[in-house]
N, C-alpha and C. Protein backbone atom coordinates (compact mmCIF):
# COMPACT_ATOMS: atom_id res chain seq x y z
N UNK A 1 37.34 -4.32 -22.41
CA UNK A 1 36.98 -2.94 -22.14
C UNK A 1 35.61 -2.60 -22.74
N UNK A 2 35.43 -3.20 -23.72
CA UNK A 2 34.05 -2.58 -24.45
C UNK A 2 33.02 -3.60 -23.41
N UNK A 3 33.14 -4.64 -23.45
CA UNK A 3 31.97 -5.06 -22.60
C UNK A 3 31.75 -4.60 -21.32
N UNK A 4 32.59 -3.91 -20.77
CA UNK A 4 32.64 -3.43 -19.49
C UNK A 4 31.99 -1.90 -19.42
N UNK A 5 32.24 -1.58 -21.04
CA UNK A 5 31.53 -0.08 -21.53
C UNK A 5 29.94 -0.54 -21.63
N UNK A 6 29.63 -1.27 -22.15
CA UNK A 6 28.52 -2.08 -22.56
C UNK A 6 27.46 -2.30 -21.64
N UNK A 7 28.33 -2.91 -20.55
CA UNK A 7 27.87 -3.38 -19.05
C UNK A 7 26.92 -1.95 -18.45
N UNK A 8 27.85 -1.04 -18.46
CA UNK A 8 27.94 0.26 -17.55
C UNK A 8 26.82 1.10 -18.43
N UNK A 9 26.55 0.78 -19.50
CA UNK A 9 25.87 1.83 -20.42
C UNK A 9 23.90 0.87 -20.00
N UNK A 10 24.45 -0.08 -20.19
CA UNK A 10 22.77 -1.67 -19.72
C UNK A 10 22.42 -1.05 -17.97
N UNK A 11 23.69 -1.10 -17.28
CA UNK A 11 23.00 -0.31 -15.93
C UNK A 11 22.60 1.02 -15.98
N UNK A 12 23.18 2.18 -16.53
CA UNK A 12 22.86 3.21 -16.57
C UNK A 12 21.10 3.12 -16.92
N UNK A 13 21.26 2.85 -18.35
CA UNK A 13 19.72 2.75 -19.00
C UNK A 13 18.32 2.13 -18.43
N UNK A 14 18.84 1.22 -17.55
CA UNK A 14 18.05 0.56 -16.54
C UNK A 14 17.52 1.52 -15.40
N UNK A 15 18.32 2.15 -14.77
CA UNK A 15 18.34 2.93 -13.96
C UNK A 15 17.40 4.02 -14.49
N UNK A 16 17.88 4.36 -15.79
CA UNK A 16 17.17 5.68 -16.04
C UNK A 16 15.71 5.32 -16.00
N UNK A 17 15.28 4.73 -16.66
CA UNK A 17 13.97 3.87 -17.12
C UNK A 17 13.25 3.40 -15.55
N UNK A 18 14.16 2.91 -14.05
CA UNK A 18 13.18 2.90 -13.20
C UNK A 18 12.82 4.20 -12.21
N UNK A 19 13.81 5.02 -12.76
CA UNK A 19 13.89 6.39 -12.57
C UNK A 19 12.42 7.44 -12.70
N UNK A 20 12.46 7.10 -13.74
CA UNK A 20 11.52 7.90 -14.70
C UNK A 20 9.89 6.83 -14.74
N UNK A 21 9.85 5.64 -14.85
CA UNK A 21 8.90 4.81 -14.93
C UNK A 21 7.30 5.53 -13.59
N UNK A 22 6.07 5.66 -14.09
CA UNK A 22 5.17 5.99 -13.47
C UNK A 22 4.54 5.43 -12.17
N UNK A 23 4.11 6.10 -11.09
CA UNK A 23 3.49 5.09 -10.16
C UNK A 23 2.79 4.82 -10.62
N UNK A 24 2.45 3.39 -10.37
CA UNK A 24 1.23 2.71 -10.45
C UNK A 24 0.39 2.34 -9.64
N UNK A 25 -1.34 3.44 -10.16
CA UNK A 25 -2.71 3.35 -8.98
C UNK A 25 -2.11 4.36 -7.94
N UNK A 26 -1.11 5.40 -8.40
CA UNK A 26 -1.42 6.59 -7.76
C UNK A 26 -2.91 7.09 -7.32
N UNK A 27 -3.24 7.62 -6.25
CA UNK A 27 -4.51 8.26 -6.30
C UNK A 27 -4.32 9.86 -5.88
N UNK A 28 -5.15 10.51 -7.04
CA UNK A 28 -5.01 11.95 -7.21
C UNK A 28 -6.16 12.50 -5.92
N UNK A 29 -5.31 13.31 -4.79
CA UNK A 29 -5.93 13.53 -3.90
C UNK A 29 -6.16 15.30 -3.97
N UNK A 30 -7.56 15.74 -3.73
CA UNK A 30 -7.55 17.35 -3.72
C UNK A 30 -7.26 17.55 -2.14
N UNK A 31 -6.78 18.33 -1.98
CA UNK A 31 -7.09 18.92 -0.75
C UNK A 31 -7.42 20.41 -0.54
N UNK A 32 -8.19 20.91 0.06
CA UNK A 32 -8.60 21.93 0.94
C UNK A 32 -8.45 22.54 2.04
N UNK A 33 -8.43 23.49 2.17
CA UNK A 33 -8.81 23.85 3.79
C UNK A 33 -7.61 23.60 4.30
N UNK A 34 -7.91 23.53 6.25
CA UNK A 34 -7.23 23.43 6.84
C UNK A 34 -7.17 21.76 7.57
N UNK A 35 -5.82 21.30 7.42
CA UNK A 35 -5.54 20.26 7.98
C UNK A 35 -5.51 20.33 9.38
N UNK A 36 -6.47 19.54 10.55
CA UNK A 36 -6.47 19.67 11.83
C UNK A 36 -6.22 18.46 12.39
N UNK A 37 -5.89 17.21 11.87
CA UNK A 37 -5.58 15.96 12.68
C UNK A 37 -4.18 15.63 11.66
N UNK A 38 -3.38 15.17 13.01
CA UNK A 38 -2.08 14.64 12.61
C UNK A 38 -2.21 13.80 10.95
N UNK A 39 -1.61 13.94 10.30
CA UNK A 39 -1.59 13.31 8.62
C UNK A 39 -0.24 13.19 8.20
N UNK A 40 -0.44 12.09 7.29
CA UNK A 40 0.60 11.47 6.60
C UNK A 40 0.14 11.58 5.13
N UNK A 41 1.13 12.28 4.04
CA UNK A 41 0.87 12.42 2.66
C UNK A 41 2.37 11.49 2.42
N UNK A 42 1.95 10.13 1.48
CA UNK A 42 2.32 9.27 0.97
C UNK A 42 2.94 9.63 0.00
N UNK A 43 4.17 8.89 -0.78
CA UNK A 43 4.59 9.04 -2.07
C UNK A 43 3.44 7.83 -2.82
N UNK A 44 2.47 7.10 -2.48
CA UNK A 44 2.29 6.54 -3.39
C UNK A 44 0.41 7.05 -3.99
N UNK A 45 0.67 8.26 -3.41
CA UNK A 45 -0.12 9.12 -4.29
C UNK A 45 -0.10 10.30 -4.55
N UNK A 46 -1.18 11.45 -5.02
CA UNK A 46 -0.50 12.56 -5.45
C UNK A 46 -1.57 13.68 -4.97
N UNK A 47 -0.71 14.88 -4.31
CA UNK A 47 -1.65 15.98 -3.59
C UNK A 47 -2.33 16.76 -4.80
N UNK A 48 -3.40 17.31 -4.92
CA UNK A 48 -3.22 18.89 -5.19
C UNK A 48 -3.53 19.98 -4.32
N UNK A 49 -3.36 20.70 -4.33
CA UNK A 49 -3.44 22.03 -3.19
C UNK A 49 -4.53 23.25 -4.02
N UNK A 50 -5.89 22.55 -3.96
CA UNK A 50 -6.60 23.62 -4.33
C UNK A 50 -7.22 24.74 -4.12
N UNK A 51 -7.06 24.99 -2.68
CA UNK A 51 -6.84 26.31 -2.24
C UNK A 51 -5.50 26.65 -1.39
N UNK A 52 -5.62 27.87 -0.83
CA UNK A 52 -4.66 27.78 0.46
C UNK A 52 -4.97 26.92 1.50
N UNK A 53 -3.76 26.02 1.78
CA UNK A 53 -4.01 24.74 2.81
C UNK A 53 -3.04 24.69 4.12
N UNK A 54 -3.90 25.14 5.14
CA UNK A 54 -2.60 25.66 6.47
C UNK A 54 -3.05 24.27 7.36
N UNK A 55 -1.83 23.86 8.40
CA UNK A 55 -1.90 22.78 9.20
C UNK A 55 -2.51 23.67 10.50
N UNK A 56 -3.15 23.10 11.27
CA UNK A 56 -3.90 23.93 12.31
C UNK A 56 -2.85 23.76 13.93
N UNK A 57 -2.93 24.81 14.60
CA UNK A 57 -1.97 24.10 15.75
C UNK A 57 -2.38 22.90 16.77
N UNK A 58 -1.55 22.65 16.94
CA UNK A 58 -1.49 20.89 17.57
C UNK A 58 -1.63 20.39 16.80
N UNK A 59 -1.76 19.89 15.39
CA UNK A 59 -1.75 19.02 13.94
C UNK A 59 -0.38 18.85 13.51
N UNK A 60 0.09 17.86 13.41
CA UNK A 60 1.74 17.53 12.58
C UNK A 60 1.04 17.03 11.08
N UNK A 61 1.47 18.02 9.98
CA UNK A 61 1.80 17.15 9.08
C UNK A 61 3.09 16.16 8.07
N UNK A 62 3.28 15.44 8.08
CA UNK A 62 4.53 14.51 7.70
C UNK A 62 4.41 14.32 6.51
N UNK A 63 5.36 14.84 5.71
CA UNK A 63 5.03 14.36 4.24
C UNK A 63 6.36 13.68 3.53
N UNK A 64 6.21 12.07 3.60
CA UNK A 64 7.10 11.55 2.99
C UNK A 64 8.08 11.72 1.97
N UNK A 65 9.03 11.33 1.83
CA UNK A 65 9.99 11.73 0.05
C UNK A 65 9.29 10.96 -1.03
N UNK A 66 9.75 11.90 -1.69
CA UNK A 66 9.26 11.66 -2.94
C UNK A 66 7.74 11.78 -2.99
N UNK A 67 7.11 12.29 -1.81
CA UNK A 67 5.26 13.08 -2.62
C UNK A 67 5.43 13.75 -3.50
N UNK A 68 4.41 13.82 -4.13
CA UNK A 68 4.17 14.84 -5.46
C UNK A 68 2.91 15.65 -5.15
């Protein structure tokens, strides 16, 4: 029973740790303005929204899980 507690406590902690662990070579992207061509915002980098930023019509933007 305890190693099985043991076991369960080594996966948990693992988990937490790739959970929480940083991307690596994120690239910190500004954005502006208005988006007018179809775009894709990646989780393997990171927006900021430095002004108000509207998608223009006929433009899709798609923004993957887990963007930041």
């Amino acid at each position: 029973m305890k190693q099985q507690h043991m076991a369960v406590m080594g996966l948990m902690a693992a988990g937490a740790l790739a959970l929480g662990a940083p991307q690596a070579n994120a690239a910190n992207i500004d954005v502006y303005n208005g988006i007018g061509t179809d775009t894709t915002w990646t989780s393997a980098n990171e927006y900021r929204l430095m002004e108000p930023v509207f998608v223009t019509n006929g433009a899709t933007l798609t923004i993957q899980a887990g963007t930041v």
